[in-house]
C-alpha atoms as a PDB file:
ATOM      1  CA  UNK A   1       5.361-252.000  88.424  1.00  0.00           C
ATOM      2  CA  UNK A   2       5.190-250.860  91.758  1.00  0.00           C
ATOM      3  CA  UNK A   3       2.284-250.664  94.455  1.00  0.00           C
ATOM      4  CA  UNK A   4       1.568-247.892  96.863  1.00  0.00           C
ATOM      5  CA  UNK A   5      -0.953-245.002  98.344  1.00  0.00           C
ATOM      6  CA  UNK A   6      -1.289-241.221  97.692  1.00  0.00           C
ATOM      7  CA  UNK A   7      -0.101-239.296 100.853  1.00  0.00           C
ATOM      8  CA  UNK A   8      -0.522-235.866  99.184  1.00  0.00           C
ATOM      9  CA  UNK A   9      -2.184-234.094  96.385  1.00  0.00           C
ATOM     10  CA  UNK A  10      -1.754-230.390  95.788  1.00  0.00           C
ATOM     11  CA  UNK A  11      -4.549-230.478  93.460  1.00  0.00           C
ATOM     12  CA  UNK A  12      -4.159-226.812  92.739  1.00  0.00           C
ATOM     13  CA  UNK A  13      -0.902-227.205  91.138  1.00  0.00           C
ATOM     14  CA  UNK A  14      -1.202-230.723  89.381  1.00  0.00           C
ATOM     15  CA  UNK A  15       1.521-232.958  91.385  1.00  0.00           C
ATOM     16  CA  UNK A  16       0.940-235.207  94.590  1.00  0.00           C
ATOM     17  CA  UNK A  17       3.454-237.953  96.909  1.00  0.00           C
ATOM     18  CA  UNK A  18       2.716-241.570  96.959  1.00  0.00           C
ATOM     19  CA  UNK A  19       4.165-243.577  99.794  1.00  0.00           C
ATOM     20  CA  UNK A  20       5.378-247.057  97.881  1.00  0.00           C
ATOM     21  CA  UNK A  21       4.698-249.766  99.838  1.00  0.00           C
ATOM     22  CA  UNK A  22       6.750-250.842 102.281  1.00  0.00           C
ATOM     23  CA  UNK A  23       8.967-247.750 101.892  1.00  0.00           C
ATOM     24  CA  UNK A  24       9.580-244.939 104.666  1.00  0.00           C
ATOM     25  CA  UNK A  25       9.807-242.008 102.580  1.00  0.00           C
ATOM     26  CA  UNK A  26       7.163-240.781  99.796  1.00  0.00           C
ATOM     27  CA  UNK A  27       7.915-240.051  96.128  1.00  0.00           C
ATOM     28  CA  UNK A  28       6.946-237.531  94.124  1.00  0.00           C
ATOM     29  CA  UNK A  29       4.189-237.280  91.049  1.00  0.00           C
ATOM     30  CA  UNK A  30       2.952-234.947  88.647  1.00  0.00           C
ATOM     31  CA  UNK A  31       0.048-235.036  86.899  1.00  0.00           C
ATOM     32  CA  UNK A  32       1.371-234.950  83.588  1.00  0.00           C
ATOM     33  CA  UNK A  33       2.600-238.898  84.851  1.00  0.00           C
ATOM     34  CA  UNK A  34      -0.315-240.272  85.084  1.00  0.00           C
ATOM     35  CA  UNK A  35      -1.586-242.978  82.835  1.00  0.00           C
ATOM     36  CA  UNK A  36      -5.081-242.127  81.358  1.00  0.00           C
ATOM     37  CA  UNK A  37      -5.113-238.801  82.778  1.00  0.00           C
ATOM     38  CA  UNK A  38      -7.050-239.232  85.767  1.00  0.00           C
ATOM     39  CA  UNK A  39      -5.748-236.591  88.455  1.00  0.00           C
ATOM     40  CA  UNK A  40      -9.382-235.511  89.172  1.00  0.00           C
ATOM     41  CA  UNK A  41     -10.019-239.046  90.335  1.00  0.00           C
ATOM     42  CA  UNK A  42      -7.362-239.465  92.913  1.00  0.00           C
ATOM     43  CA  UNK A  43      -7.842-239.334  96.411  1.00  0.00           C
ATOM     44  CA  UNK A  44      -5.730-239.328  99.309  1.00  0.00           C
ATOM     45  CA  UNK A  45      -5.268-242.796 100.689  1.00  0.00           C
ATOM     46  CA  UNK A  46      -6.229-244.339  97.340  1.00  0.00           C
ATOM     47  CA  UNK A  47      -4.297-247.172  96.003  1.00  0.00           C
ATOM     48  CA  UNK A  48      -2.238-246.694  92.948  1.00  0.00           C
ATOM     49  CA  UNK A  49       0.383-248.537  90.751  1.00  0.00           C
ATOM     50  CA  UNK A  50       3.449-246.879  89.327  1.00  0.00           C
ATOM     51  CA  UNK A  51       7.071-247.279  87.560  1.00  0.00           C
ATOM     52  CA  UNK A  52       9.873-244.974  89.135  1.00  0.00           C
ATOM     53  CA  UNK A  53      12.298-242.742  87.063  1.00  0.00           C
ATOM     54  CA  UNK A  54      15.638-240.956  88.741  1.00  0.00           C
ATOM     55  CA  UNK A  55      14.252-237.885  89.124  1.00  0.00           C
ATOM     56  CA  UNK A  56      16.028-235.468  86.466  1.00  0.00           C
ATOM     57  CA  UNK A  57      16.412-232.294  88.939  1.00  0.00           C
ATOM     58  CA  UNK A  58      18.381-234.776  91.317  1.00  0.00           C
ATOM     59  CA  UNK A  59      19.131-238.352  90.437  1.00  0.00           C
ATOM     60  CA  UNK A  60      19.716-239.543  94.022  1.00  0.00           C
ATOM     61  CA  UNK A  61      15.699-238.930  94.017  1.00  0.00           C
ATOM     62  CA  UNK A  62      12.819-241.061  92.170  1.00  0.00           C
ATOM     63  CA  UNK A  63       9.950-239.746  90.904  1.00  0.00           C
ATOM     64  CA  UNK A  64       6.710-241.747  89.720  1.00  0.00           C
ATOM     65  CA  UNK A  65       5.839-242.509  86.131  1.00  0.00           C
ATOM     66  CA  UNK A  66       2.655-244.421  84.426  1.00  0.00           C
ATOM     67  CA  UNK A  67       0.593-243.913  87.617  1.00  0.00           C
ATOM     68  CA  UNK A  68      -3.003-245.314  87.590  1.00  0.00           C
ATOM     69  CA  UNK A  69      -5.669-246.289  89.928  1.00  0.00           C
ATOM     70  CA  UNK A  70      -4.744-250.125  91.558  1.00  0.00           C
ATOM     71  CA  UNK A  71      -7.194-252.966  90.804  1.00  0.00           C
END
């Protein structure tokens, strides 16, 4: 499992970008990730934990999996 922040949420359309931490470049998220369902209670900035997949639209990519609120 993996540490990070959310950068970005496009709350309108279900999907956000965490920046892992110590990485330079943010991965992306959709809500349908998340573990426990709790896209209304992320916040840009917040800390979360994650597991990364190859992204399936372009492997060279990850994307997060299992997100959930850190701590």
């Amino acid at each position: 499992m993996e540490t990070g922040q959310i950068k970005r949420l496009v709350r309108d359309r279900g999907f956000g970008f965490i920046r892992p931490e110590g990485a330079s470049e943010d991965i992306f998220f959709h809500s349908s990730s998340l573990a426990g369902g709790v896209f209304d209670q992320l916040s840009e900035g917040q800390n979360v934990e994650f597991d990364k997949e190859a992204d399936p639209r372009d492997p060279k990519r990850s994307r997060a999996i299992n997100v959930r609120i850190a701590g």
